[in-house]
ModelCIF file with pLDDT and N, C-alpha, C, O atoms, coordinates in Angstrom:
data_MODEL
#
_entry.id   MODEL 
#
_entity.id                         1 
_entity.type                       polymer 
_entity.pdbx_number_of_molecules   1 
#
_entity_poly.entity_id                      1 
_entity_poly.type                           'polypeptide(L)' 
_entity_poly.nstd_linkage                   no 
_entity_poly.nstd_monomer                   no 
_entity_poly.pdbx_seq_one_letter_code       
;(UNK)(UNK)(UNK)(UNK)(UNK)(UNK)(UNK)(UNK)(UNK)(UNK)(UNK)(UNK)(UNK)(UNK)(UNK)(UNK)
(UNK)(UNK)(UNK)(UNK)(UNK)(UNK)(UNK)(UNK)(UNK)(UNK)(UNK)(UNK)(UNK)(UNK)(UNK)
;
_entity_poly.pdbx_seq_one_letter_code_can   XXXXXXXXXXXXXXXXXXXXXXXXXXXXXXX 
_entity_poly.pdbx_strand_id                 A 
#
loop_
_entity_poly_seq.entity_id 
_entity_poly_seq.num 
_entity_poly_seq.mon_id 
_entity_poly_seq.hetero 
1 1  UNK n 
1 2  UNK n 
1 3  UNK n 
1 4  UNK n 
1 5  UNK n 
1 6  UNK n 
1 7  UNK n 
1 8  UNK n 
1 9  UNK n 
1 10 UNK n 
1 11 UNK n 
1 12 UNK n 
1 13 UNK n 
1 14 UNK n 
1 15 UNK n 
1 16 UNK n 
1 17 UNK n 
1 18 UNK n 
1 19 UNK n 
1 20 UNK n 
1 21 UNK n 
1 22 UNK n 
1 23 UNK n 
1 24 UNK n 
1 25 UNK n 
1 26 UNK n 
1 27 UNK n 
1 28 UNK n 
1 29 UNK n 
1 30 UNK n 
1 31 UNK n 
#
_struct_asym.id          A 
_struct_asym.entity_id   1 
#
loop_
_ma_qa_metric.id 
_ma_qa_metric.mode 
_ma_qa_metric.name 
_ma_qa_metric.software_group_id 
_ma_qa_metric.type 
1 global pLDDT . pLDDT 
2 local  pLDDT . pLDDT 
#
_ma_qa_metric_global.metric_id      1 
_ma_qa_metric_global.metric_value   96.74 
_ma_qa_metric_global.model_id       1 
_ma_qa_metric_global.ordinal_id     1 
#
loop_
_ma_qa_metric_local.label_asym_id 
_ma_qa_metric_local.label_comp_id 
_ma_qa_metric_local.label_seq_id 
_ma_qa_metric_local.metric_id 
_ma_qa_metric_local.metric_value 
_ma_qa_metric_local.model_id 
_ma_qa_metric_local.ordinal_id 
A UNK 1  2 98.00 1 1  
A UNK 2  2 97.00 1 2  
A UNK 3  2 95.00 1 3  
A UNK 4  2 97.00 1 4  
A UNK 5  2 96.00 1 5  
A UNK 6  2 95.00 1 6  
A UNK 7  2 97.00 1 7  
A UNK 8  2 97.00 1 8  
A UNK 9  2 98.00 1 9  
A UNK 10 2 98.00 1 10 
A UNK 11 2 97.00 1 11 
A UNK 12 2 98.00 1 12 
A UNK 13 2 98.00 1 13 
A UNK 14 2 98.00 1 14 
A UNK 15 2 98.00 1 15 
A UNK 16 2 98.00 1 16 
A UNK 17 2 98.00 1 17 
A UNK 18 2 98.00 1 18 
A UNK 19 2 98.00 1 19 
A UNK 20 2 97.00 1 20 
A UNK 21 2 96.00 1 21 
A UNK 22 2 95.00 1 22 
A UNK 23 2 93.00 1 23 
A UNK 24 2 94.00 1 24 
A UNK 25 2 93.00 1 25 
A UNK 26 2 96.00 1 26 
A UNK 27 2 97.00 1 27 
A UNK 28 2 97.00 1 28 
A UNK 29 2 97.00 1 29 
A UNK 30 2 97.00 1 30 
A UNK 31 2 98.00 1 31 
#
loop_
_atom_site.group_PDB 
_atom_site.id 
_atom_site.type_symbol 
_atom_site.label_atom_id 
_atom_site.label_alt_id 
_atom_site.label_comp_id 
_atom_site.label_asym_id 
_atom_site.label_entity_id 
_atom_site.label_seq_id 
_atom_site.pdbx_PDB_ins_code 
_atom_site.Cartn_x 
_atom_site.Cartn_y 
_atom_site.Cartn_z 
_atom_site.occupancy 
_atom_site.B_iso_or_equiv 
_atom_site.pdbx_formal_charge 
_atom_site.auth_seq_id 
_atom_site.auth_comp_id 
_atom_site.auth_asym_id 
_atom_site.auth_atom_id 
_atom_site.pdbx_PDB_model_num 
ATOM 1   N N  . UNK A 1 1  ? 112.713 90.128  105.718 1.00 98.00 ? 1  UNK A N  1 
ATOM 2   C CA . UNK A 1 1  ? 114.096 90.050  106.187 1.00 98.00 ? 1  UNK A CA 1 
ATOM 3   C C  . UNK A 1 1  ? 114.442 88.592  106.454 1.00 98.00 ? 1  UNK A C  1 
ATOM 4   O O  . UNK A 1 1  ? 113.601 87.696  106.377 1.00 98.00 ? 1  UNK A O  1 
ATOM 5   N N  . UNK A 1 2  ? 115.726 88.395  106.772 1.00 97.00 ? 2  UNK A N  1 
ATOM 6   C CA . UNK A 1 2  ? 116.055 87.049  106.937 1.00 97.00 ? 2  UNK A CA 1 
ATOM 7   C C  . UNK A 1 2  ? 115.402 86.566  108.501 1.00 97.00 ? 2  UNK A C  1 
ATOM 8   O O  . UNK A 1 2  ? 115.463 85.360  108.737 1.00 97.00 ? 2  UNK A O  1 
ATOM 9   N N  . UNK A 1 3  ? 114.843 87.384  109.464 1.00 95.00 ? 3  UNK A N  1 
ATOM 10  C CA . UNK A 1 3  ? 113.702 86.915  110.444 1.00 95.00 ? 3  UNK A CA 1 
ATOM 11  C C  . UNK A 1 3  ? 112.461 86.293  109.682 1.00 95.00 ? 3  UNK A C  1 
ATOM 12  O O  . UNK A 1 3  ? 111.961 85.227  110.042 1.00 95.00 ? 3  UNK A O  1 
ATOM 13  N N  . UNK A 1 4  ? 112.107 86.854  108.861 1.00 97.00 ? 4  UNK A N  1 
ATOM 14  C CA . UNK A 1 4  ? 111.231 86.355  108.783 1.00 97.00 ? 4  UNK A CA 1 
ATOM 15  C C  . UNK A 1 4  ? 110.406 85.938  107.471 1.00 97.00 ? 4  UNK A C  1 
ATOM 16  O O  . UNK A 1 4  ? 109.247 86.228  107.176 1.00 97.00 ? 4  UNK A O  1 
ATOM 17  N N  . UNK A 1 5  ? 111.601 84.964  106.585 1.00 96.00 ? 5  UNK A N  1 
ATOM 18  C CA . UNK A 1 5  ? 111.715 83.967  105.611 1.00 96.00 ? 5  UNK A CA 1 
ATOM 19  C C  . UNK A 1 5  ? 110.685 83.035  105.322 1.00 96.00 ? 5  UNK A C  1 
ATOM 20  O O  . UNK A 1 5  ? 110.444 82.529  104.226 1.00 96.00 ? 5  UNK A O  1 
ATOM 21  N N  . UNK A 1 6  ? 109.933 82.800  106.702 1.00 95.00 ? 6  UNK A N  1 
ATOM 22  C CA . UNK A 1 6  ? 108.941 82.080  106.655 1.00 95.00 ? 6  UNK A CA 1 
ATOM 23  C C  . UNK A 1 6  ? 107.631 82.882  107.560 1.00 95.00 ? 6  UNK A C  1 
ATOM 24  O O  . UNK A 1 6  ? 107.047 82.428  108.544 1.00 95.00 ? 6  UNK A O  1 
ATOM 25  N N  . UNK A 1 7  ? 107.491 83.689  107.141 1.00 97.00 ? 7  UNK A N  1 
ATOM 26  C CA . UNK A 1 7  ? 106.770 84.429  108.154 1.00 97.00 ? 7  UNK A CA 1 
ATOM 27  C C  . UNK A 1 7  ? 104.774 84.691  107.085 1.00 97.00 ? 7  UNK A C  1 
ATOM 28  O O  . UNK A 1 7  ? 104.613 85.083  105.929 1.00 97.00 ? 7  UNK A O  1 
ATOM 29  N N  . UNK A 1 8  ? 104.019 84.400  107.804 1.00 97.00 ? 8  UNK A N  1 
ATOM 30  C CA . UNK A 1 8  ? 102.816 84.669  107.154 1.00 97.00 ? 8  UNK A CA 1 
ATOM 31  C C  . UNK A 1 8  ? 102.217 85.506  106.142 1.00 97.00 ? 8  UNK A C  1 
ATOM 32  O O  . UNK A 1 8  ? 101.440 85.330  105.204 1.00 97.00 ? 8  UNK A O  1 
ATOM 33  N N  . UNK A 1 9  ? 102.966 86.669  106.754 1.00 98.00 ? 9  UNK A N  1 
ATOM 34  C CA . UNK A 1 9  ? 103.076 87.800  105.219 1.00 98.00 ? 9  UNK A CA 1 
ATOM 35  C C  . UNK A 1 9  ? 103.761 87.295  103.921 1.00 98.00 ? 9  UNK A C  1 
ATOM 36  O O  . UNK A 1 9  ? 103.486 87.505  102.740 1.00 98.00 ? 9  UNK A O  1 
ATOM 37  N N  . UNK A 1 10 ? 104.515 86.730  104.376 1.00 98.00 ? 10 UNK A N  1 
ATOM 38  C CA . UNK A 1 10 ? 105.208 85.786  103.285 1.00 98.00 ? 10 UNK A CA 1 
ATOM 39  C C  . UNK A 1 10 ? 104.684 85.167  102.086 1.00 98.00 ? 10 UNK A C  1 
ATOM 40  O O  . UNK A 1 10 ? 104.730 85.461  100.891 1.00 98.00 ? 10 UNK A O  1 
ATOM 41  N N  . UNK A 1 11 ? 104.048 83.997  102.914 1.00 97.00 ? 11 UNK A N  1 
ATOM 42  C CA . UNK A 1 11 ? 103.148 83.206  102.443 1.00 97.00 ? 11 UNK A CA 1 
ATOM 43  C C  . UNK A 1 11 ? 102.105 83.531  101.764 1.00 97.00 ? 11 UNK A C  1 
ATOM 44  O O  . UNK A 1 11 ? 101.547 83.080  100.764 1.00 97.00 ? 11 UNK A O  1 
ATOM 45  N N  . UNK A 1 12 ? 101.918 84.462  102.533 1.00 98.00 ? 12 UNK A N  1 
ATOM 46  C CA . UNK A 1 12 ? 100.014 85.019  102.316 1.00 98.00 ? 12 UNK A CA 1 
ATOM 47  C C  . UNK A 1 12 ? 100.355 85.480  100.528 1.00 98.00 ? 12 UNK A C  1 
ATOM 48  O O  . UNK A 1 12 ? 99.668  85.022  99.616  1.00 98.00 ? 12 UNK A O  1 
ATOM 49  N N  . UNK A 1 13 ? 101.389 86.333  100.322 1.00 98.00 ? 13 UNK A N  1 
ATOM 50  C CA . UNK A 1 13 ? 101.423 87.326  99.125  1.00 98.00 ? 13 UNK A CA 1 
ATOM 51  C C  . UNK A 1 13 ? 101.804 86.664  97.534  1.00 98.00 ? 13 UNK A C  1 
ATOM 52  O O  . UNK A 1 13 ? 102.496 85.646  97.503  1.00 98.00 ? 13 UNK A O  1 
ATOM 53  N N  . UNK A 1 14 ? 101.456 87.114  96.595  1.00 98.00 ? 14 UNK A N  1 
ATOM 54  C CA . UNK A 1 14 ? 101.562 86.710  95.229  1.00 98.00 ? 14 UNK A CA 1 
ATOM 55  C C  . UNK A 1 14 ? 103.326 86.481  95.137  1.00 98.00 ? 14 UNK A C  1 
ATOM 56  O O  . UNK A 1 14 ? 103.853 85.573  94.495  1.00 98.00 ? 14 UNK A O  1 
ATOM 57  N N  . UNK A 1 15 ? 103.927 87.331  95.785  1.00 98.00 ? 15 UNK A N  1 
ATOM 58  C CA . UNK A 1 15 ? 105.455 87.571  95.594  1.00 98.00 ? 15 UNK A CA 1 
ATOM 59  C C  . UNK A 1 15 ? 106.273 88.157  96.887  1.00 98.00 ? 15 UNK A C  1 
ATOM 60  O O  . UNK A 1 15 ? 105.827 89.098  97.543  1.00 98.00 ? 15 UNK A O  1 
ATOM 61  N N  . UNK A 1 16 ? 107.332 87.604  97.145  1.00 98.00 ? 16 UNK A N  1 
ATOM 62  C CA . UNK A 1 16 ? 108.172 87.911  98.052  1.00 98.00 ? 16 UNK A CA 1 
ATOM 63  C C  . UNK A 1 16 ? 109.313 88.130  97.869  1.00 98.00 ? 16 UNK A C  1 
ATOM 64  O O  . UNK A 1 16 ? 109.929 87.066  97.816  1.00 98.00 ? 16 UNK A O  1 
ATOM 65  N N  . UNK A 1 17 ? 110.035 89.113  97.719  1.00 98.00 ? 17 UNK A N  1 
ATOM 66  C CA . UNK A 1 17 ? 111.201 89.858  97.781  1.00 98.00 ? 17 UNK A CA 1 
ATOM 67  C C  . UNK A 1 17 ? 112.141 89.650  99.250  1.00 98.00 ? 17 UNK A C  1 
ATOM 68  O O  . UNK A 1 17 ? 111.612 89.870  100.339 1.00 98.00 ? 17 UNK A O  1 
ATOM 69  N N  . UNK A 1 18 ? 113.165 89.332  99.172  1.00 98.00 ? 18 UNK A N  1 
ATOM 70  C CA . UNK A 1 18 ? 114.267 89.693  100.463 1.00 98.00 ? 18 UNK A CA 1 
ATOM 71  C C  . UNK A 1 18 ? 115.034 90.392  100.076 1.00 98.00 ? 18 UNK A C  1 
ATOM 72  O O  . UNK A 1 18 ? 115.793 90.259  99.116  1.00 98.00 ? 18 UNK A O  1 
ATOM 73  N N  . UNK A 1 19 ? 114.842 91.718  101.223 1.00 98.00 ? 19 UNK A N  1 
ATOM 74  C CA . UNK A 1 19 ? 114.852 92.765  101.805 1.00 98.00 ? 19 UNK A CA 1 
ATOM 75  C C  . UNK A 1 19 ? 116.436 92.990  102.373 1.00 98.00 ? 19 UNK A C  1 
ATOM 76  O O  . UNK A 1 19 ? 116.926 94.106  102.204 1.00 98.00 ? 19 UNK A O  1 
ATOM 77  N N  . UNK A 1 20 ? 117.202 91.987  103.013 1.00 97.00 ? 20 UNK A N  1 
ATOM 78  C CA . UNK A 1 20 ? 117.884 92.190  103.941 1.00 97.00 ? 20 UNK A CA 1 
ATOM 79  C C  . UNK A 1 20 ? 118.320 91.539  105.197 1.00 97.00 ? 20 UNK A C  1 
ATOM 80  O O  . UNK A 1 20 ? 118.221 90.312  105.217 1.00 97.00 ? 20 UNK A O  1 
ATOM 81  N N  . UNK A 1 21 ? 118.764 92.108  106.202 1.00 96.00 ? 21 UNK A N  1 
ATOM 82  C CA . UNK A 1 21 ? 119.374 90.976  107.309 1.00 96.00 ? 21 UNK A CA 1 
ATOM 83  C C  . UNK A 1 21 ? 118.085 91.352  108.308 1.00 96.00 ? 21 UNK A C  1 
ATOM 84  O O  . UNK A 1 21 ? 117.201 92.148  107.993 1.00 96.00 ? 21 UNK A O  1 
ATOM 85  N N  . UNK A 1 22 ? 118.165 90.479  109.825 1.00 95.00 ? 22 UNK A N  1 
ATOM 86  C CA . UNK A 1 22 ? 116.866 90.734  110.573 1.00 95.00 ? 22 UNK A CA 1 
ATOM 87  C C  . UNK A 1 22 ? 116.897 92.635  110.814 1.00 95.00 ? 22 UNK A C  1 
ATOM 88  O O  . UNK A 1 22 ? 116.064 93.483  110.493 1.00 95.00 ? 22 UNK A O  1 
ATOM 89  N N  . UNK A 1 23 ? 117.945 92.729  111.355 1.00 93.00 ? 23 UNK A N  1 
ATOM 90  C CA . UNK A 1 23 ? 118.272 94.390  111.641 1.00 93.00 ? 23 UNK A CA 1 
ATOM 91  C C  . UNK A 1 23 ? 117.301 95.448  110.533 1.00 93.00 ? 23 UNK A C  1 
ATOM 92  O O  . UNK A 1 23 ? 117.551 95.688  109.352 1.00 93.00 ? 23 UNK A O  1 
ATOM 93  N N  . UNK A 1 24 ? 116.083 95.982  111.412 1.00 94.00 ? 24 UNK A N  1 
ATOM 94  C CA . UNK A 1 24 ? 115.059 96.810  110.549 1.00 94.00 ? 24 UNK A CA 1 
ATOM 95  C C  . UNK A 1 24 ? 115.973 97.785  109.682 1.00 94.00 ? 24 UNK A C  1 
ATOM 96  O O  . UNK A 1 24 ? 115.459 97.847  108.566 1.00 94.00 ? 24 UNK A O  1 
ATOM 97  N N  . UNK A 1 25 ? 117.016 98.500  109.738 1.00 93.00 ? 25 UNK A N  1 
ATOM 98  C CA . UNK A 1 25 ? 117.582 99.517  108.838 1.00 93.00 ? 25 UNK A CA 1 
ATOM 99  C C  . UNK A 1 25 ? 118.215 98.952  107.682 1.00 93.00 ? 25 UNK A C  1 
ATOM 100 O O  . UNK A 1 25 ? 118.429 99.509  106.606 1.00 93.00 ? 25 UNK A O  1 
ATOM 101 N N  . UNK A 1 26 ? 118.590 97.353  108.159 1.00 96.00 ? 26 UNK A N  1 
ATOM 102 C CA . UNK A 1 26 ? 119.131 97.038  107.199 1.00 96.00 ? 26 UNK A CA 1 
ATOM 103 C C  . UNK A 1 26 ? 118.085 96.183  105.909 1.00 96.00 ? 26 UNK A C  1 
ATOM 104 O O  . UNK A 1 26 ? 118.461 95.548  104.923 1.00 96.00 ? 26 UNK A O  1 
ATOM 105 N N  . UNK A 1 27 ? 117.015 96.408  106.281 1.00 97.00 ? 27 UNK A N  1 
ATOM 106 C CA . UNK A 1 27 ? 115.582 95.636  105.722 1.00 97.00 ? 27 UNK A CA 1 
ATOM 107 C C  . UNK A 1 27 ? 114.669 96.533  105.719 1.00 97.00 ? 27 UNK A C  1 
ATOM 108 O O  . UNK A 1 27 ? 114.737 97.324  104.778 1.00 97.00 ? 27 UNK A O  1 
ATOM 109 N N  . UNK A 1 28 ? 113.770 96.690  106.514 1.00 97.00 ? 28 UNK A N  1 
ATOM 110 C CA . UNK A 1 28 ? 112.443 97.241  106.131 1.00 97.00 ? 28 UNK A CA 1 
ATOM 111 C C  . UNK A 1 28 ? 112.451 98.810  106.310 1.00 97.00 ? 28 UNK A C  1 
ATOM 112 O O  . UNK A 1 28 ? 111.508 99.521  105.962 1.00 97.00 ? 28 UNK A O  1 
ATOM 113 N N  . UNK A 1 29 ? 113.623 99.277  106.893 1.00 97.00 ? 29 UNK A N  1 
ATOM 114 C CA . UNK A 1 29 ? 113.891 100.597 106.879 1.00 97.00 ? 29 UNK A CA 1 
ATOM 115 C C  . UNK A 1 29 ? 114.618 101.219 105.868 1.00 97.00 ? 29 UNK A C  1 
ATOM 116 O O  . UNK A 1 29 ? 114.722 102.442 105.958 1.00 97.00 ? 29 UNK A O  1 
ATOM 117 N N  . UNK A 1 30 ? 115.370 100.419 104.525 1.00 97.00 ? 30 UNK A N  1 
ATOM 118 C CA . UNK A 1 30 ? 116.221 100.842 103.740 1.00 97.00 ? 30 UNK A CA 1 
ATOM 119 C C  . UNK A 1 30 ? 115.457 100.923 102.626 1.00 97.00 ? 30 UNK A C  1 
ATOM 120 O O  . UNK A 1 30 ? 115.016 100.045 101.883 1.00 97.00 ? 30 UNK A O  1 
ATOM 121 N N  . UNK A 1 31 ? 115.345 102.355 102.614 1.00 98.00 ? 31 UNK A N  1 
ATOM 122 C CA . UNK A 1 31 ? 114.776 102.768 100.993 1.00 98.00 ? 31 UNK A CA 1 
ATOM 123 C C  . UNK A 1 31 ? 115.150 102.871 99.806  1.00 98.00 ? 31 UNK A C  1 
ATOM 124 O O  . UNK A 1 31 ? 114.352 103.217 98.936  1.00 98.00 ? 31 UNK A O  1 
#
């Protein structure tokens, strides 16, 4: 989400996708 743009999971992974705004439904809750 846009929290967390720079966030370790981030980094850590081959690829990063954004998801959305910080608000979880509008990001990591929207399927």
């Amino acid at each position: 989400s846009d929290a967390d743009r720079h966030a370790p999971h981030v980094k850590l992974a081959d690829k990063a996708v954004h998801v959305g705004p910080a608000a979880a439904a509008q990001s990591y809750l929207d399927i």
